[in-house]
C-alpha atoms as a PDB file:
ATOM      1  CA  UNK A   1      43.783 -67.434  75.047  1.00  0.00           C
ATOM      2  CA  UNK A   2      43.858 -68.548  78.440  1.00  0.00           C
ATOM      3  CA  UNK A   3      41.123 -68.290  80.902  1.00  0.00           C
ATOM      4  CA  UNK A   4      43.087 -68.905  84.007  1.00  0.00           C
ATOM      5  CA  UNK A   5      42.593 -66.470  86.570  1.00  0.00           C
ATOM      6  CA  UNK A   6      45.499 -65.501  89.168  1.00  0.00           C
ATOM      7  CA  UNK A   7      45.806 -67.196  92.876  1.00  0.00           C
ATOM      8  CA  UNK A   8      44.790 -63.804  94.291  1.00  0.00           C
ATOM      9  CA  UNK A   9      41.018 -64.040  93.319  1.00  0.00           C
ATOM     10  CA  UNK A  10      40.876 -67.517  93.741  1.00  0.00           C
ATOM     11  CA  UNK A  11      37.516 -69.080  95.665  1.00  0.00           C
ATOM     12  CA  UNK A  12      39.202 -71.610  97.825  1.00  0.00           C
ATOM     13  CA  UNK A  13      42.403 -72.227  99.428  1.00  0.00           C
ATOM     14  CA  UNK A  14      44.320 -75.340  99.707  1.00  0.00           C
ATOM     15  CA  UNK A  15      46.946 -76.270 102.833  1.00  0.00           C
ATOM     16  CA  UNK A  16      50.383 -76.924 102.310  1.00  0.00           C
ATOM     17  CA  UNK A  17      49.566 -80.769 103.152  1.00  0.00           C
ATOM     18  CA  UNK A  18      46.484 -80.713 101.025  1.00  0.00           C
ATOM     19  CA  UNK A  19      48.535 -79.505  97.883  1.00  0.00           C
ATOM     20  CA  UNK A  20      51.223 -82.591  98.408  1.00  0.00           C
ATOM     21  CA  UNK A  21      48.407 -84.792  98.609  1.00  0.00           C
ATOM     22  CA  UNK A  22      46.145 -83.798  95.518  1.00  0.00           C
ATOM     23  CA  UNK A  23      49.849 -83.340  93.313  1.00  0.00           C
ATOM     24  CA  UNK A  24      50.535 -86.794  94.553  1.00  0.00           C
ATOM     25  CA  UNK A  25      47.303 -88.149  93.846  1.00  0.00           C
ATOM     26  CA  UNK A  26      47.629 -86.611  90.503  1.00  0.00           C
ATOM     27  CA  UNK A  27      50.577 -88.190  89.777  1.00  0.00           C
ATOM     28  CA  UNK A  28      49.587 -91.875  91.373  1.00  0.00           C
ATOM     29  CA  UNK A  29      46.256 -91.661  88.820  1.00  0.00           C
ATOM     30  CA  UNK A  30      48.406 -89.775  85.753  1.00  0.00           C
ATOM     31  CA  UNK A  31      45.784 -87.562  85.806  1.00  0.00           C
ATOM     32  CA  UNK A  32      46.849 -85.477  81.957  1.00  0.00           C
ATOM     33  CA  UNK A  33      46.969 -81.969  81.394  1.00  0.00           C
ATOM     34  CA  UNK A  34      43.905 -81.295  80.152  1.00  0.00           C
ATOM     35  CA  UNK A  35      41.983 -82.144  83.525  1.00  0.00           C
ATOM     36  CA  UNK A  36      41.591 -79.700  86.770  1.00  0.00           C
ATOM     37  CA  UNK A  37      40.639 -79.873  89.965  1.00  0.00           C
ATOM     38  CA  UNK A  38      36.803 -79.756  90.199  1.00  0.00           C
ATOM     39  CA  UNK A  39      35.745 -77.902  93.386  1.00  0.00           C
ATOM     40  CA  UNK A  40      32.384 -77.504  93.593  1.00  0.00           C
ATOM     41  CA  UNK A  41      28.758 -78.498  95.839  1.00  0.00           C
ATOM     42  CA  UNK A  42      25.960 -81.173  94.557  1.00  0.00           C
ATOM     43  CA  UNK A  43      22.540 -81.373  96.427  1.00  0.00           C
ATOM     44  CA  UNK A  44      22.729 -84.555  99.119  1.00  0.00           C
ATOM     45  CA  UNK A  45      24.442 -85.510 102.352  1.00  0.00           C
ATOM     46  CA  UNK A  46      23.242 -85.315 105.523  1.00  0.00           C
ATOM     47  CA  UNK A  47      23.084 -81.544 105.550  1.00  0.00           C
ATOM     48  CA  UNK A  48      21.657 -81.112 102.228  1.00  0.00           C
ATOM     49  CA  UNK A  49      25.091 -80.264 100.514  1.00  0.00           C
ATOM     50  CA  UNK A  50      28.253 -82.276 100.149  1.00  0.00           C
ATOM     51  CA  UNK A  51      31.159 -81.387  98.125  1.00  0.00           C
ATOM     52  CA  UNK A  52      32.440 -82.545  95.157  1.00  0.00           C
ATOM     53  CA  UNK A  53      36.609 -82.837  94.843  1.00  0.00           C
ATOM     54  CA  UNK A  54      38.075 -84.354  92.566  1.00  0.00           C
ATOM     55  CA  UNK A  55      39.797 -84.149  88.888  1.00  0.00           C
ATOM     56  CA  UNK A  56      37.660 -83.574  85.814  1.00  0.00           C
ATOM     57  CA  UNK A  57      37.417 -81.853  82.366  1.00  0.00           C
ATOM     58  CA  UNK A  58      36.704 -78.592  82.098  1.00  0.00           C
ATOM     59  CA  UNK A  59      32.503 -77.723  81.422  1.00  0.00           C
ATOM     60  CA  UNK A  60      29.976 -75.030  80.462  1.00  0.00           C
ATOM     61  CA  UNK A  61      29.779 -72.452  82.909  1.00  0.00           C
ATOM     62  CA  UNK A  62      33.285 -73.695  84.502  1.00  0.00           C
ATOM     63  CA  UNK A  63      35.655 -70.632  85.369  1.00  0.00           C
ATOM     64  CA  UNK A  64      39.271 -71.711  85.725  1.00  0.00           C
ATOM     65  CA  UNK A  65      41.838 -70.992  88.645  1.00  0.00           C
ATOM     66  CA  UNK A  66      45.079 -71.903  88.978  1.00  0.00           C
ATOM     67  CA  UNK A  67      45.312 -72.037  92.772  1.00  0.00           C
ATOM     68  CA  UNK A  68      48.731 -73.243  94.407  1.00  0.00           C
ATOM     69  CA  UNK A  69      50.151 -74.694  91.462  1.00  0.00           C
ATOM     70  CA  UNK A  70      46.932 -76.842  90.682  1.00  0.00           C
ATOM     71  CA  UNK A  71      44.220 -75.949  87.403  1.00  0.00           C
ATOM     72  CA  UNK A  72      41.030 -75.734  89.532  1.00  0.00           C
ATOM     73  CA  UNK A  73      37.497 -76.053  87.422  1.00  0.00           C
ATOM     74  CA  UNK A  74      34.495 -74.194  89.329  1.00  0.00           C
ATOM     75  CA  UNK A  75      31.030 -73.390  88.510  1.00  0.00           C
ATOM     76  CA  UNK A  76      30.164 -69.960  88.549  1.00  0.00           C
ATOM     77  CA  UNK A  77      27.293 -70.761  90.608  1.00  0.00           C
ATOM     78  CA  UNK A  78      29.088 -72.506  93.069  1.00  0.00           C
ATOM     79  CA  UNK A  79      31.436 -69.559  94.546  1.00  0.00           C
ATOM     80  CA  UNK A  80      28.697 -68.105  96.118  1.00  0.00           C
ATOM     81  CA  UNK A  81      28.545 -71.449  98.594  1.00  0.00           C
ATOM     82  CA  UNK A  82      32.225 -71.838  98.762  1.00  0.00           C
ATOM     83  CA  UNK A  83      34.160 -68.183  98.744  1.00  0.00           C
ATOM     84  CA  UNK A  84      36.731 -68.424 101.833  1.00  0.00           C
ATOM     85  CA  UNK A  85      36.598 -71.945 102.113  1.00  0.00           C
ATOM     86  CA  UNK A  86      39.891 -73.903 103.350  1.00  0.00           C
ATOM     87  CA  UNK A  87      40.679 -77.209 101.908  1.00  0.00           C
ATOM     88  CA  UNK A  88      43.151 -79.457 104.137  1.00  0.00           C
ATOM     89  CA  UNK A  89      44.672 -82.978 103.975  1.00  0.00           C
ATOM     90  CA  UNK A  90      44.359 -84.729 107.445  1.00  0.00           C
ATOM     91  CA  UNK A  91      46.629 -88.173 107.941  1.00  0.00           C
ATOM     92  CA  UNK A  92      46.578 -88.490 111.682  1.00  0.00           C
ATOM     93  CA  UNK A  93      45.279 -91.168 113.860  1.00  0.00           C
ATOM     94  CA  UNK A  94      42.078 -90.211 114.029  1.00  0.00           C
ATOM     95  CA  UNK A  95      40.972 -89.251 110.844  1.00  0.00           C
ATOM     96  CA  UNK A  96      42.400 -89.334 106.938  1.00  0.00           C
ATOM     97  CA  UNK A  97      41.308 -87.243 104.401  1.00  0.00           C
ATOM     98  CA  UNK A  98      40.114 -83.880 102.543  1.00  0.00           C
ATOM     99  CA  UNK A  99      38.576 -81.528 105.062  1.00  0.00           C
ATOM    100  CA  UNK A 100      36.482 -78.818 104.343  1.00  0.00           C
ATOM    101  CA  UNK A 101      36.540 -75.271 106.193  1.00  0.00           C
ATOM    102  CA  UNK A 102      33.642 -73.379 104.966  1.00  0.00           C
ATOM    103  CA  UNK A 103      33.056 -69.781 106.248  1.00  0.00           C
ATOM    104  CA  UNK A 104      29.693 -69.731 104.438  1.00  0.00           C
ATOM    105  CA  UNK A 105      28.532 -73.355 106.052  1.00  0.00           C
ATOM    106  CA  UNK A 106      25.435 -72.693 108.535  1.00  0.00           C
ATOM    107  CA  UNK A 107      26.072 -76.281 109.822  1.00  0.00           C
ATOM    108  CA  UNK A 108      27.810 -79.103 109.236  1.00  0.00           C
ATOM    109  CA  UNK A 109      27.779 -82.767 109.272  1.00  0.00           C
ATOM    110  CA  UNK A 110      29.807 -84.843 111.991  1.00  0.00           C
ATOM    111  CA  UNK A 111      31.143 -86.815 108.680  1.00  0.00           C
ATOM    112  CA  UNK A 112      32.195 -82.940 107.327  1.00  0.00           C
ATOM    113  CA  UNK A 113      31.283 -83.739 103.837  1.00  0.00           C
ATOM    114  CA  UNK A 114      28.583 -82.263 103.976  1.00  0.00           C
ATOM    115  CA  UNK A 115      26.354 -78.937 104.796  1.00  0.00           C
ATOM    116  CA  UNK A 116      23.859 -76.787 105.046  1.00  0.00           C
ATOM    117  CA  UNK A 117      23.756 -72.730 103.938  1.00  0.00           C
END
């Protein structure tokens, strides 16, 4: 029985560039089938919460997505800090690296991996 729930109501969105980079890095690590995407928020940072990306086993209280192609793990208690947020992949001169667009973010860090709700 699969617990996967459709693009549609997914939490987050991912760019075009950031899904070439995290099916990429999946690939470079062999990251197996039975790991996801973990998307989710931990206490810290300069802001008082920083994200948390990257791949990981399915938990307790995880709901699954399949968003873009990619299994995505999620706490249920995290959507509430993270509905409508935009993940991108930037590889420009200036900066490199997952960026977070967070609708729900009061402020954010100058670093951008991290905020405050």
């Amino acid at each position: 029985m699969s617990t996967a729930v459709d693009t549609a109501f997914a939490p987050v969105i991912f760019t075009e560039g950031a899904v070439k980079e995290l099916l990429k890095l999946k690939d470079q690590q062999e990251i197996g089938e039975n790991f996801g995407l973990r998307v989710g928020v931990e206490g810290g940072g300069c802001s008082g919460m920083s994200y948390v990306l990257g791949f990981d086993q399915k938990k307790e209280g995880d709901q699954e997505f399949i968003i873009s192609g990619i299994k995505v793990f999620m706490h249920k208690a995290h959507q509430m800090y993270l509905l409508g947020m935009q993940v991108d992949w930037q590889d420009g001169l200036n900066s490199r690296g997952f960026t977070f667009s967070n609708p729900n973010a009061a402020s954010s860090c100058g670093c951008g991996s991290s905020f405050s709700v």
